[in-house]
Protein backbone atom coordinates (compact mmCIF):
# COMPACT_ATOMS: atom_id res chain seq x y z
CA UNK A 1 0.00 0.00 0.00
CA UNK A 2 1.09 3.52 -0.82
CA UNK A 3 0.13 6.90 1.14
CA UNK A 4 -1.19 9.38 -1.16
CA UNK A 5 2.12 11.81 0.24
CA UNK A 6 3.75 8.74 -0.96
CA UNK A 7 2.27 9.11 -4.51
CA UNK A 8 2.49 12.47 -4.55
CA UNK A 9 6.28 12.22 -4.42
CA UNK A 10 6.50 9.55 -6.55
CA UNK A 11 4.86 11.33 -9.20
CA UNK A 12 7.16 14.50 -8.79
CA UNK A 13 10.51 12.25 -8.69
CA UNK A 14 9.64 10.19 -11.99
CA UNK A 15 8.44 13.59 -13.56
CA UNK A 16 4.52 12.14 -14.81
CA UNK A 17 1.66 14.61 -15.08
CA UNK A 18 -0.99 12.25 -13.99
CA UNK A 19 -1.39 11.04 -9.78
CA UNK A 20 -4.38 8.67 -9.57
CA UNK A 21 -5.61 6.72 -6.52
CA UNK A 22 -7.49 3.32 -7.06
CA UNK A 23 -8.35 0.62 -4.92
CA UNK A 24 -7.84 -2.70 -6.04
CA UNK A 25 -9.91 -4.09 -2.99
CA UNK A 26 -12.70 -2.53 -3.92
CA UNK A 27 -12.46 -1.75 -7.40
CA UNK A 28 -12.72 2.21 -6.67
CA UNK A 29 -11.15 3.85 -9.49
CA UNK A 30 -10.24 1.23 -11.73
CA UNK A 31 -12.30 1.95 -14.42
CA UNK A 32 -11.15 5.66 -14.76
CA UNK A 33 -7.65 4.24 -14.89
CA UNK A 34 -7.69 2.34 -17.73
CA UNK A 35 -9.80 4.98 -19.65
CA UNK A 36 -7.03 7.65 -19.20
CA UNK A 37 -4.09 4.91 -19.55
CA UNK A 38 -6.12 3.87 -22.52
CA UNK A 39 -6.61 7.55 -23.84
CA UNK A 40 -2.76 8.53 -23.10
CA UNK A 41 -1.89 5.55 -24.97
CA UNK A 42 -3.58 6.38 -28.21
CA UNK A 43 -2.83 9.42 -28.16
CA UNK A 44 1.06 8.87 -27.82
CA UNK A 45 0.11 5.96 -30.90
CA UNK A 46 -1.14 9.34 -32.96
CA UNK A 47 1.42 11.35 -32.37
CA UNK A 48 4.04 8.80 -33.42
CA UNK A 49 2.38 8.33 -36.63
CA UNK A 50 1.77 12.16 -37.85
CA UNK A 51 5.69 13.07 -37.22
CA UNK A 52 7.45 13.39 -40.47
């Protein structure tokens, strides 16, 4: 388990934009996970394809 302090720093020290708290035990926030994993994804995909 990780504090949200925890995550906080975490997300500062590996330089992401995104901090997002789920709960595997009950499933809380799981579904808005893999929509904006899904989303970043894609749109990383896109970009790759339109450089020259």
């Amino acid at each position: 388990m990780v504090s949200t302090e925890d995550g906080r720093q975490l997300t500062k020290q590996i330089k992401v934009d995104v901090y997002m708290e789920y709960s595997a035990k009950t499933r809380e926030g799981i579904q808005e996970l893999f929509i904006r994993a899904t989303c970043f994804a894609l749109e990383k995909r896109r970009n790759r394809r339109e450089r020259p």
